[in-house]
C-alpha atoms as a PDB file:
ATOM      1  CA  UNK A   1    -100.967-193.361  95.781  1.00  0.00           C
ATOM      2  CA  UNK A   2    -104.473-194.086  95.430  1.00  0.00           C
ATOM      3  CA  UNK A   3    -107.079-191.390  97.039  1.00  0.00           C
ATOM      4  CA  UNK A   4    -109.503-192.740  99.711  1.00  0.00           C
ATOM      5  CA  UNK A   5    -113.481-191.886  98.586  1.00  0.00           C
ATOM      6  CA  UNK A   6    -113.596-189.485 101.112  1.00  0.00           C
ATOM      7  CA  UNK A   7    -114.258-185.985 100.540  1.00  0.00           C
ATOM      8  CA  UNK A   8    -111.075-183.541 101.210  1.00  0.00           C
ATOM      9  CA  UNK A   9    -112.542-181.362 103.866  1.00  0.00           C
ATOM     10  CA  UNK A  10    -112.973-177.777 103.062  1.00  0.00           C
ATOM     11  CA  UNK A  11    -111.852-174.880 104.485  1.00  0.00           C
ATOM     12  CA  UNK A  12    -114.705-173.804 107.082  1.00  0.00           C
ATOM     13  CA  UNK A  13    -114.311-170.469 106.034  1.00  0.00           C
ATOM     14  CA  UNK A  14    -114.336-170.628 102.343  1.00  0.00           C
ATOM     15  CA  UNK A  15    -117.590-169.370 101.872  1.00  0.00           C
ATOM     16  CA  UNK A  16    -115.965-166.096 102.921  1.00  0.00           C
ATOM     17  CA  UNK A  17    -113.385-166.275 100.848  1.00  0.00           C
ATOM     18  CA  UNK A  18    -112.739-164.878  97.401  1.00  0.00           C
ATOM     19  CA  UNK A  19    -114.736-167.023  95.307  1.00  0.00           C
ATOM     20  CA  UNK A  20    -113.050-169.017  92.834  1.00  0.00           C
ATOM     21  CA  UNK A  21    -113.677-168.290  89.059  1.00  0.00           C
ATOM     22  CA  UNK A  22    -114.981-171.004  86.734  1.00  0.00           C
ATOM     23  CA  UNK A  23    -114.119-172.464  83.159  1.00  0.00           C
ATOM     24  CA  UNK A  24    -117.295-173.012  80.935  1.00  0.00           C
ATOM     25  CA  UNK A  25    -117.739-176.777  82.002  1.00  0.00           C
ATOM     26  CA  UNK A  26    -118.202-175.986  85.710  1.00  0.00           C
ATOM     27  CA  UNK A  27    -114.906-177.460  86.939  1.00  0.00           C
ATOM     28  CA  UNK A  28    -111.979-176.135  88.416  1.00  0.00           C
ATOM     29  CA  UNK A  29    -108.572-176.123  86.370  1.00  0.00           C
ATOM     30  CA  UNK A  30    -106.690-179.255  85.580  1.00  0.00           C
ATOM     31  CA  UNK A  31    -104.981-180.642  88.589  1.00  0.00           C
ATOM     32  CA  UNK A  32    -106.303-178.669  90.953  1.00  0.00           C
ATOM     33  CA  UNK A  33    -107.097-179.576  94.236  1.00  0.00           C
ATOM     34  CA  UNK A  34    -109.653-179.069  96.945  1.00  0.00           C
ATOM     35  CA  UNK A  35    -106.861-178.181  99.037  1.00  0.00           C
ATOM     36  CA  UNK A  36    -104.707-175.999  96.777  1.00  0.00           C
ATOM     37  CA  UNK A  37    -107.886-173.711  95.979  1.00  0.00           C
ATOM     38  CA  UNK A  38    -108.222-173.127  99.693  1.00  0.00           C
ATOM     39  CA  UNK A  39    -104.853-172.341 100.615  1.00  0.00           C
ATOM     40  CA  UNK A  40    -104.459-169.881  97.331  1.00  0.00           C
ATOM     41  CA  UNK A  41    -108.031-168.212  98.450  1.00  0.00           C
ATOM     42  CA  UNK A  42    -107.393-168.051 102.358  1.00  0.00           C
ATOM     43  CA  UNK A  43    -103.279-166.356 100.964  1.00  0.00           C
ATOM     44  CA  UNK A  44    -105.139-163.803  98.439  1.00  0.00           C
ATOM     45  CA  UNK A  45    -107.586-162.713 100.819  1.00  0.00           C
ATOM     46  CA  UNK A  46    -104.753-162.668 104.105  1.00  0.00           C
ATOM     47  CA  UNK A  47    -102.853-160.513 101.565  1.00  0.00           C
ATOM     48  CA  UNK A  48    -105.767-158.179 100.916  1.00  0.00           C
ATOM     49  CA  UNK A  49    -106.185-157.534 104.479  1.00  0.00           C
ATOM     50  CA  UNK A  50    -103.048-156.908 104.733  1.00  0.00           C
ATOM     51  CA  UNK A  51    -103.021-154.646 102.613  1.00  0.00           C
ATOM     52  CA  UNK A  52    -106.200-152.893 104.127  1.00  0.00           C
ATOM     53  CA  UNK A  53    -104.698-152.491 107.333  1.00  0.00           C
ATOM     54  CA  UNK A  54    -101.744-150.789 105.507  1.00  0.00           C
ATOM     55  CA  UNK A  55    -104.030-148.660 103.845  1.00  0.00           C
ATOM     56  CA  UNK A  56    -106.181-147.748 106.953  1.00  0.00           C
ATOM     57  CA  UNK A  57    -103.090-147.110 109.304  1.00  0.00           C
ATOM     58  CA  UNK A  58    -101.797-144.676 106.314  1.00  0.00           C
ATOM     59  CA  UNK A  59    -104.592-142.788 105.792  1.00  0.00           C
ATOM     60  CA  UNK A  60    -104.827-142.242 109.789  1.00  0.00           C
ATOM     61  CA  UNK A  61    -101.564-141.319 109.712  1.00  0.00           C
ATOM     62  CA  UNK A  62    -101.991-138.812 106.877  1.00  0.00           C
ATOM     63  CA  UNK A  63    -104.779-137.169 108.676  1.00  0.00           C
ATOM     64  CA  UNK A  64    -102.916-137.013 111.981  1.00  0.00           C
ATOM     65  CA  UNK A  65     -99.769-135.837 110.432  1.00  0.00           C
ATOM     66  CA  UNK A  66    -101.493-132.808 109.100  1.00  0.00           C
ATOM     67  CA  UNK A  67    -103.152-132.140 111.858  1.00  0.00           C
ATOM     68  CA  UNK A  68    -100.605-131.662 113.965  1.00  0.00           C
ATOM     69  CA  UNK A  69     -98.900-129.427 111.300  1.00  0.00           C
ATOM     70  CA  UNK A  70    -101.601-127.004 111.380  1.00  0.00           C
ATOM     71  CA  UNK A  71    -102.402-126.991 114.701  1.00  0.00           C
ATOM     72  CA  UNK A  72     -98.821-127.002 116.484  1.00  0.00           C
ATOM     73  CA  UNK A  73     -96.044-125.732 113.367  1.00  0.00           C
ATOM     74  CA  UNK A  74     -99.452-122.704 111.930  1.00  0.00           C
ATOM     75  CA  UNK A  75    -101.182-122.140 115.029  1.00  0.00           C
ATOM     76  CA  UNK A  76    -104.646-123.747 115.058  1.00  0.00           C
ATOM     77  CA  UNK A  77    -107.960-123.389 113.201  1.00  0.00           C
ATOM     78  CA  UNK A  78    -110.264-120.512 113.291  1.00  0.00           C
ATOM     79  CA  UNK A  79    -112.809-119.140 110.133  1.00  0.00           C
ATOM     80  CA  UNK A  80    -112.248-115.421 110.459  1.00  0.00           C
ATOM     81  CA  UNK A  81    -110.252-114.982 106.822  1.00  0.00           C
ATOM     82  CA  UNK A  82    -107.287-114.996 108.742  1.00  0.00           C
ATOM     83  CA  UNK A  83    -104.448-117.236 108.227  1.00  0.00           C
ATOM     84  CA  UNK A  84    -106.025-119.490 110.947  1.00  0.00           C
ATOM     85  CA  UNK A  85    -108.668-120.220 108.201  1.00  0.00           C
ATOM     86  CA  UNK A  86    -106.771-121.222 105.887  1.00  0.00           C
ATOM     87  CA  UNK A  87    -104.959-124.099 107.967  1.00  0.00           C
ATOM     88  CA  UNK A  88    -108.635-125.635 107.269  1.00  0.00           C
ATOM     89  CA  UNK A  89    -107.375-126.592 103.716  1.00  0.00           C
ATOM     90  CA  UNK A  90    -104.789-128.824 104.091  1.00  0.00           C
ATOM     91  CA  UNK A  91    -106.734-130.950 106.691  1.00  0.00           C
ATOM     92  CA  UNK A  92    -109.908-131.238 104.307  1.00  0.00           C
ATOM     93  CA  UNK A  93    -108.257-131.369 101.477  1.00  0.00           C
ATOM     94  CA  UNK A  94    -106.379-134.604 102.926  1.00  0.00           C
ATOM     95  CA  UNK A  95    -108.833-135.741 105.018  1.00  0.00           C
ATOM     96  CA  UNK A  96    -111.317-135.685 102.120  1.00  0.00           C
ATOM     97  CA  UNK A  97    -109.890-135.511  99.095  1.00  0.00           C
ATOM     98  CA  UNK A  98    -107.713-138.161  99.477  1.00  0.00           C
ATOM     99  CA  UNK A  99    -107.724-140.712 102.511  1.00  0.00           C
ATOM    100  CA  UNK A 100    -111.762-140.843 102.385  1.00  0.00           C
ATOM    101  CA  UNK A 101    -111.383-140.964  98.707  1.00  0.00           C
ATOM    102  CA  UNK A 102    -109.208-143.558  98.874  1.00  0.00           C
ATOM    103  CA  UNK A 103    -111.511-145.837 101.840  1.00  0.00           C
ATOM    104  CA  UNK A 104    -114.295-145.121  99.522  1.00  0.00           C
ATOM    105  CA  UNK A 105    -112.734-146.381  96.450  1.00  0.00           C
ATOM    106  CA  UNK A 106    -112.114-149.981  98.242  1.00  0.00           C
ATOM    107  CA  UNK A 107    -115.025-150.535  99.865  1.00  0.00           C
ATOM    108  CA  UNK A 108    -116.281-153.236  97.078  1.00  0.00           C
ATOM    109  CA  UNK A 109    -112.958-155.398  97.652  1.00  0.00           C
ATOM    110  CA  UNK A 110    -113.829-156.510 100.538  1.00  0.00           C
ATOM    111  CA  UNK A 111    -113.999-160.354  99.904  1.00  0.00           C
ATOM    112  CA  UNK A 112    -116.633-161.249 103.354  1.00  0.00           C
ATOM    113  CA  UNK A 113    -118.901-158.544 101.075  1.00  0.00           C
ATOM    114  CA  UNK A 114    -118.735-161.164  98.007  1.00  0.00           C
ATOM    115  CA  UNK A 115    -122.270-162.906  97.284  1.00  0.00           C
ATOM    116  CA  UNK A 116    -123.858-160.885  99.561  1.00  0.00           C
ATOM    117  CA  UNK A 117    -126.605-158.296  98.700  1.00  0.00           C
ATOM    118  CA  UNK A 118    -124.711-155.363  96.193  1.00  0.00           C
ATOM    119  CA  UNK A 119    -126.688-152.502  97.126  1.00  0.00           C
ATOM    120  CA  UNK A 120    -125.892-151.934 100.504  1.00  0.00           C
ATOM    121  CA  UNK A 121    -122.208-151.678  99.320  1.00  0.00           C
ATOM    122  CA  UNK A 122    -123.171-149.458  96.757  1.00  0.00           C
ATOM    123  CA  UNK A 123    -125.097-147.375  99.161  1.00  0.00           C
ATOM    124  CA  UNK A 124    -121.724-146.995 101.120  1.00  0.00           C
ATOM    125  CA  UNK A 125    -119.373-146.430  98.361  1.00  0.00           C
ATOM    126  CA  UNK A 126    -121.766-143.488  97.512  1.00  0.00           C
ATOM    127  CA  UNK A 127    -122.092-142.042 101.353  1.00  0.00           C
ATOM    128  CA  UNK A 128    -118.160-142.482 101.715  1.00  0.00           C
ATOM    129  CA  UNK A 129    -117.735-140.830  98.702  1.00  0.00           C
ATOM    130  CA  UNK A 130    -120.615-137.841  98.866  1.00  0.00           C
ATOM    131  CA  UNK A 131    -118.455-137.026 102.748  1.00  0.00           C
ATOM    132  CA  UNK A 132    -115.092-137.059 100.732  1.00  0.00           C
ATOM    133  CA  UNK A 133    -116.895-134.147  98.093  1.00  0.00           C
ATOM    134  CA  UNK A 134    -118.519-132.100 101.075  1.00  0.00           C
ATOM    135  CA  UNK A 135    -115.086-132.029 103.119  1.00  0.00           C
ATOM    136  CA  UNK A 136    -113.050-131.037  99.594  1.00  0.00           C
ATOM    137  CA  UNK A 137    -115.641-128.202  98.727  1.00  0.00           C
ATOM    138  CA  UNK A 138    -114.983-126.840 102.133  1.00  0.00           C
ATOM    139  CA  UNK A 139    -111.624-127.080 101.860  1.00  0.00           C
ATOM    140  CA  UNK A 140    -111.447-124.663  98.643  1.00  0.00           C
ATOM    141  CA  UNK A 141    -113.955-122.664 100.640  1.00  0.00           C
ATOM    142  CA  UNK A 142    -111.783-121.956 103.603  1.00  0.00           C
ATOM    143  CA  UNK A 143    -108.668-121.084 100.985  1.00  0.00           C
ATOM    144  CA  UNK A 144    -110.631-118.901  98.505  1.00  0.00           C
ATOM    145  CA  UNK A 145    -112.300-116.727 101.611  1.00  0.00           C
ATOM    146  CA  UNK A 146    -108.758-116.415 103.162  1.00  0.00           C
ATOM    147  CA  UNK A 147    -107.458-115.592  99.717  1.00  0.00           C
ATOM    148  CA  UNK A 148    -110.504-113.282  99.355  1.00  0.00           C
ATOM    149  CA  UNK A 149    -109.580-111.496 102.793  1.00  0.00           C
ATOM    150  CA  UNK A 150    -106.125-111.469 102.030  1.00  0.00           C
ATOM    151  CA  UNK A 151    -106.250-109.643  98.715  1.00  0.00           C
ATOM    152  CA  UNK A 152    -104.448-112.941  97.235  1.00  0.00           C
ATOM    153  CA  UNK A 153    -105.088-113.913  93.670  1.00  0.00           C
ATOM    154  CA  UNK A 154    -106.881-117.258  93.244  1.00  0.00           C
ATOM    155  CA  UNK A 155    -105.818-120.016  91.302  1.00  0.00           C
ATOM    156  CA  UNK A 156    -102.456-119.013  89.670  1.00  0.00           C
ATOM    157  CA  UNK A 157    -100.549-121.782  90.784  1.00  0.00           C
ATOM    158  CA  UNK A 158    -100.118-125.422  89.256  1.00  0.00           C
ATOM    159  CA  UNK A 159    -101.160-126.753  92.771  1.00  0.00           C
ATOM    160  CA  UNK A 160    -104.493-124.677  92.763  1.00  0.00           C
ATOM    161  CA  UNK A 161    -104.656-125.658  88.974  1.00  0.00           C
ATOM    162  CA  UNK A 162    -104.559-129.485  89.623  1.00  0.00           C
ATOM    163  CA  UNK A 163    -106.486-129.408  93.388  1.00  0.00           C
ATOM    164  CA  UNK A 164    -109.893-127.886  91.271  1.00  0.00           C
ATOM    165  CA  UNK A 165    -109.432-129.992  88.394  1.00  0.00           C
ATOM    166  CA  UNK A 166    -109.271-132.862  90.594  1.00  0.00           C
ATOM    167  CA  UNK A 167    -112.809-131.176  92.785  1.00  0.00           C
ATOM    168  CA  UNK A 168    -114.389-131.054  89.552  1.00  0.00           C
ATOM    169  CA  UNK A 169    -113.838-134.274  87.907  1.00  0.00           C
ATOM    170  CA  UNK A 170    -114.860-135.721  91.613  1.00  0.00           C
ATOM    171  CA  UNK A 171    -118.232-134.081  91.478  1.00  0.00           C
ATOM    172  CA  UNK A 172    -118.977-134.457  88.226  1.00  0.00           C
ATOM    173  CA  UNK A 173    -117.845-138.583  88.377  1.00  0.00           C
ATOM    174  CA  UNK A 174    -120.423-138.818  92.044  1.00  0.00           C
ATOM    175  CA  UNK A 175    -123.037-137.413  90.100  1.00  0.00           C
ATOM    176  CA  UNK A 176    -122.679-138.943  87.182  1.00  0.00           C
ATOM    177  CA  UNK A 177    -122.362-141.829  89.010  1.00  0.00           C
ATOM    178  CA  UNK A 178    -125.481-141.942  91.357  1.00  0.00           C
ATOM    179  CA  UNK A 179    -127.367-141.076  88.291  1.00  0.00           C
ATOM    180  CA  UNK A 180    -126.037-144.680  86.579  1.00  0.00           C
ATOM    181  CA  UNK A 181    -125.992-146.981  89.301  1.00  0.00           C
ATOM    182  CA  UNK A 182    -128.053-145.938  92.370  1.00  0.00           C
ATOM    183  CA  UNK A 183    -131.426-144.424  90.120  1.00  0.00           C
ATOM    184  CA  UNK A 184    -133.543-147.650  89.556  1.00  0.00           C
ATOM    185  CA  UNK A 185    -134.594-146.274  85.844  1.00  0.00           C
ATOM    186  CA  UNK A 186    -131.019-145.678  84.728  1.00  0.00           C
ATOM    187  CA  UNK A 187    -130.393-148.349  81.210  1.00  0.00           C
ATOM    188  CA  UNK A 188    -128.217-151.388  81.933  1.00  0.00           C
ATOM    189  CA  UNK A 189    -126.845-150.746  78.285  1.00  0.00           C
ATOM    190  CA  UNK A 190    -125.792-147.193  79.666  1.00  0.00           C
ATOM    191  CA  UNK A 191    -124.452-148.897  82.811  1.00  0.00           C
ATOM    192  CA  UNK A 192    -122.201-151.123  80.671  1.00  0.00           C
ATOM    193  CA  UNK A 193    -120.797-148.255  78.887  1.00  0.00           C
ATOM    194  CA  UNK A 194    -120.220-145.826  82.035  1.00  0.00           C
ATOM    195  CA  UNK A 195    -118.477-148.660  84.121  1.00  0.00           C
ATOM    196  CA  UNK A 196    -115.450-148.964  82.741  1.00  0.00           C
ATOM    197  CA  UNK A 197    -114.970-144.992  82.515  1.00  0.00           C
ATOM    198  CA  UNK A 198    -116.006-144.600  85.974  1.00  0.00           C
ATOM    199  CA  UNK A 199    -113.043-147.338  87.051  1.00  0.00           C
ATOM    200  CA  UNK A 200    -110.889-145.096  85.375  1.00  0.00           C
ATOM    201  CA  UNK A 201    -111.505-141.751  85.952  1.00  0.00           C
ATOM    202  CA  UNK A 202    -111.882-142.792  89.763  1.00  0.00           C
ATOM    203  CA  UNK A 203    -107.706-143.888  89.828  1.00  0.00           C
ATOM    204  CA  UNK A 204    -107.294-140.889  87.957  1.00  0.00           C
ATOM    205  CA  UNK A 205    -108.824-138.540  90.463  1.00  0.00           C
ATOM    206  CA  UNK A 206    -106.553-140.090  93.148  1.00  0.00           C
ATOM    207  CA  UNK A 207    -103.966-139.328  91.023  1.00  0.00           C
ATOM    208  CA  UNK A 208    -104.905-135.920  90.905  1.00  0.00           C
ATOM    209  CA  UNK A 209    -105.704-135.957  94.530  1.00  0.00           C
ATOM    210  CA  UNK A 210    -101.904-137.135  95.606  1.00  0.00           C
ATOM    211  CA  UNK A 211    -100.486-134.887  92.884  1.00  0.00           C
ATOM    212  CA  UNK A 212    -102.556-131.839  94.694  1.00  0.00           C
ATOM    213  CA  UNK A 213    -101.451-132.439  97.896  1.00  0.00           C
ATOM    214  CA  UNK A 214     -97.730-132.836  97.614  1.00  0.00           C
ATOM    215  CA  UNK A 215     -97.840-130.102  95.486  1.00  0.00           C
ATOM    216  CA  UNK A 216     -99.838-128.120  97.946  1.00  0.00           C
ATOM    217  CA  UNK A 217     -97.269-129.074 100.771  1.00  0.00           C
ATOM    218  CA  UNK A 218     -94.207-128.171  98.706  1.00  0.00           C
ATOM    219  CA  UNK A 219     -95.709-124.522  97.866  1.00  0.00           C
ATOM    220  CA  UNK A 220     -96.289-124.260 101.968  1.00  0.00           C
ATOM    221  CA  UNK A 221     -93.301-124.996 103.012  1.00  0.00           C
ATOM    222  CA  UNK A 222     -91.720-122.476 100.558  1.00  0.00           C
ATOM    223  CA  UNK A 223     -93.863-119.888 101.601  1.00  0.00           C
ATOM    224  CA  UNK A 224     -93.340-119.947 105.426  1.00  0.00           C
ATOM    225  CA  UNK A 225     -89.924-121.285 105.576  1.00  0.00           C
ATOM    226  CA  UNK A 226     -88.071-119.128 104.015  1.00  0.00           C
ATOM    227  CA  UNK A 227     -85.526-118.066 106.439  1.00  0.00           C
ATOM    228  CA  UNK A 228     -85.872-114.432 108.580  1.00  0.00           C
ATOM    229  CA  UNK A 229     -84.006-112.471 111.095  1.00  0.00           C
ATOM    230  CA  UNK A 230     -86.862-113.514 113.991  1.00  0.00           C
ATOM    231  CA  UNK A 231     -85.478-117.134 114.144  1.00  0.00           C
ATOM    232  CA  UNK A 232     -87.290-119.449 111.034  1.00  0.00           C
ATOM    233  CA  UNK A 233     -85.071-121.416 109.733  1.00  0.00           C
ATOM    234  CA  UNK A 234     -85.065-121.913 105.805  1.00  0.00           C
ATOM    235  CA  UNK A 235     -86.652-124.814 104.342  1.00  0.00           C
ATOM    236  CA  UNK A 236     -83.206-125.785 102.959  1.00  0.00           C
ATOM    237  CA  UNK A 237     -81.353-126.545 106.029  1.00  0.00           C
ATOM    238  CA  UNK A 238     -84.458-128.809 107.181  1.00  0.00           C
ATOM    239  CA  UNK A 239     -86.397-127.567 110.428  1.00  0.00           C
ATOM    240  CA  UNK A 240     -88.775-129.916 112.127  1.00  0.00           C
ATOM    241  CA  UNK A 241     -91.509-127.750 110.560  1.00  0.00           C
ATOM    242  CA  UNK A 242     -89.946-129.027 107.138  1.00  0.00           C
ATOM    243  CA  UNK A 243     -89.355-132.765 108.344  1.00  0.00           C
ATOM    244  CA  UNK A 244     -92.811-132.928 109.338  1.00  0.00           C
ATOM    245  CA  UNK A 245     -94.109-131.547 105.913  1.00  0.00           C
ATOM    246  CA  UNK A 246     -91.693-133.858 104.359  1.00  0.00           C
ATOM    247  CA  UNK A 247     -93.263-137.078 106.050  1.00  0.00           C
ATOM    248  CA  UNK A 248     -96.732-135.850 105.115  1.00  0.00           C
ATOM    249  CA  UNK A 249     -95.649-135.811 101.570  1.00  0.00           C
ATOM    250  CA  UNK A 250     -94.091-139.678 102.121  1.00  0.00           C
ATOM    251  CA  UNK A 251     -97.408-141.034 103.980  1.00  0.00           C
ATOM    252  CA  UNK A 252     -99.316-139.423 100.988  1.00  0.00           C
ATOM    253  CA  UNK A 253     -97.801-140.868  98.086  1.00  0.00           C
ATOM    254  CA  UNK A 254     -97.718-144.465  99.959  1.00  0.00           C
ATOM    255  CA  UNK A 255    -101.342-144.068 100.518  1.00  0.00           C
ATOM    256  CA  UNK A 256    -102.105-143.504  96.894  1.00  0.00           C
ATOM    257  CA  UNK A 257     -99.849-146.284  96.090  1.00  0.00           C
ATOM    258  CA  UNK A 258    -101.222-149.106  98.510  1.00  0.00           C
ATOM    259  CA  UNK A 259    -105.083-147.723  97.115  1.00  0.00           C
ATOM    260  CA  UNK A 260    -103.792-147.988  93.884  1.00  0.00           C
ATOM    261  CA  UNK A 261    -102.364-151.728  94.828  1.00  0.00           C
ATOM    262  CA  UNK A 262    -105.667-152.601  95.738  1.00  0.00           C
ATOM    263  CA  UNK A 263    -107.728-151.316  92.932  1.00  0.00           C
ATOM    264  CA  UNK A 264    -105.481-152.760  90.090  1.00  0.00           C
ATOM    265  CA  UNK A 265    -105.094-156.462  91.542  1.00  0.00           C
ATOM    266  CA  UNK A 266    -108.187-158.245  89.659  1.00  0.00           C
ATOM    267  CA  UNK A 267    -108.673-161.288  92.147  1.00  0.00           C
ATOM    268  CA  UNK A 268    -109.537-158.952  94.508  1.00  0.00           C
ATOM    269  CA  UNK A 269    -112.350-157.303  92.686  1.00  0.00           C
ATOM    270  CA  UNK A 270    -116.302-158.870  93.019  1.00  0.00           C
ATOM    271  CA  UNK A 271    -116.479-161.512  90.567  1.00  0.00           C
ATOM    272  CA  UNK A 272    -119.437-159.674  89.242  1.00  0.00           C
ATOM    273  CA  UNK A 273    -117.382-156.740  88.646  1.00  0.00           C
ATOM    274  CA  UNK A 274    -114.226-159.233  86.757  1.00  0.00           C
ATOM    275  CA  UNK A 275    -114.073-158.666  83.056  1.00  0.00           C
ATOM    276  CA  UNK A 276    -115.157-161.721  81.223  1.00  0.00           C
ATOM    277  CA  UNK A 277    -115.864-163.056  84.542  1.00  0.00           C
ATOM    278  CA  UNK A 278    -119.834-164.502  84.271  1.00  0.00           C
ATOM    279  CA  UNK A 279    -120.076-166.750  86.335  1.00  0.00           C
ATOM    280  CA  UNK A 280    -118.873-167.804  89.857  1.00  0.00           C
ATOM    281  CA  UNK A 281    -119.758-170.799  92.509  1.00  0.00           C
ATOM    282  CA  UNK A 282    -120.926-170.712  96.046  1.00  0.00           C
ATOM    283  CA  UNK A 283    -119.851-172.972  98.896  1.00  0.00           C
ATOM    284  CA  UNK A 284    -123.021-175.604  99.175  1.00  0.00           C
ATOM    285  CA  UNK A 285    -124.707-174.347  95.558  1.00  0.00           C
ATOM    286  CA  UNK A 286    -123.513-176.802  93.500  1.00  0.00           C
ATOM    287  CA  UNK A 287    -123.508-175.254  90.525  1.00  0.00           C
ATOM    288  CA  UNK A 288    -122.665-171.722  88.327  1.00  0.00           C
ATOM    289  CA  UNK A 289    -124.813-168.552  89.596  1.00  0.00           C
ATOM    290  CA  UNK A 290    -125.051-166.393  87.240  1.00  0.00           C
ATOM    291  CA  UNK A 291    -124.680-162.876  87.390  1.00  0.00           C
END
């Protein structure tokens, strides 16, 4: 059937949308329509928010599950060396280490953020990112003063061995980082060469950073459920204590995997940010803007 001359309407909201990549000559891919590229932008982006809001809910979930772990199963917070202290560390380390991490690391998906200004994002992956190192540095400062206090060795363990490693590569990648893409005199030749390890070595932080915590909940739940004569139950016959500890390990790894989702699905990175990608279109520009 013949088309009429007139225009397929376009989505009203496609200049919000993940913008569609171009071939060389400026035109979409054979047989593709007007109406086809809407509906496959307005699905990718649905399923990224989707996603999001899966990603959001764990984290808060994470952060509320440990909570209540230290505060109602190990008796609150205090900073006295005392055990009290030391139920600082698993909230910071989560809190920060991973679920701020993890917002942090996604930030630049966003597709409403596409075409816009890059700096301001930048500015807030950095901020995100500098609260995630100053929560995890307090975190191994509450659990080295309470090992301090408590005449407990430091760092024997594969947990504590993986948790600083993880610390360490995170400070060293912000810094390395600001220096790269936030100073105005850093090289755009060195730029080029730092992106694609700092893509990687951020993933492999979270990786450390889930790794550390279910570790870190494992070794708890040895230690304090071990089964006495005043009433705790082992961790092998599965208190509530346990079940708890248990779910926080679950909400973890499904965090790490739903960040992980995010960060590995290309059409929902910038198109300035797309390998091999040089060169996207606008809603109204008429033509290739090149970045």
């Amino acid at each position: 059937m013949q088309q009429s001359g007139t225009p397929f309407p376009s989505c009203p909201c496609a200049d919000r949308l993940p913008l569609r990549r171009m071939n060389p000559g400026g035109a979409g891919a054979a047989g593709d329509t007007p109406a086809l590229t809407a509906s496959s932008r307005m699905s990718s982006s649905l399923l990224f928010y989707l996603c999001s809001l899966l990603c959001v809910a764990l984290g808060v979930a994470s952060v509320a599950c440990v909570s209540l772990w230290s505060s109602r199963w190990r008796g609150g917070f205090a900073w006295d060396g005392s055990g009290l202290q030391f139920n600082w560390h698993p909230v910071l380390m989560v809190t920060g280490l991973l679920v701020l991490y993890g917002y942090g690391a996604v930030v630049y998906r966003v597709p409403l953020t596409w075409g816009q200004n890059k700096l301001p994002w930048k500015l807030l992956h950095a901020a995100l990112m500098l609260l995630s190192l100053i929560l995890s540095i307090l975190g191994l400062c509450a659990v080295f003063d309470f090992h301090n206090a408590q005449k407990i060795a430091n760092l024997y363990s594969l947990h504590s061995w993986i948790g600083i490693t993880a610390v360490a590569l995170f400070a060293l990648q912000w810094a390395v980082g600001f220096a790269g893409f936030l100073l105005p005199c850093s090289p755009v030749a060195f730029r080029k060469l730092l992106k694609p390890v700092h893509v990687w070595l951020g993933g492999s932080i979270l990786l450390l950073s889930v790794a550390a915590c279910i570790s870190g909940i494992n070794e708890k739940l040895f230690f304090v459920l071990k089964g006495t004569p005043n009433g705790t139950q082992p961790y092998s016959s599965l208190p509530a204590e346990a079940v708890l500890g248990n779910s926080l390990g679950a909400l973890i790894v499904a965090f790490g995997l739903v960040v992980l989702k995010i960060l590995a699905n290309v059409n929902w990175q910038r198109p300035d940010s797309r390998p091999g990608d040089t060169a996207y279109t606008v809603r109204g520009a008429g033509k290739n803007i090149q970045k």
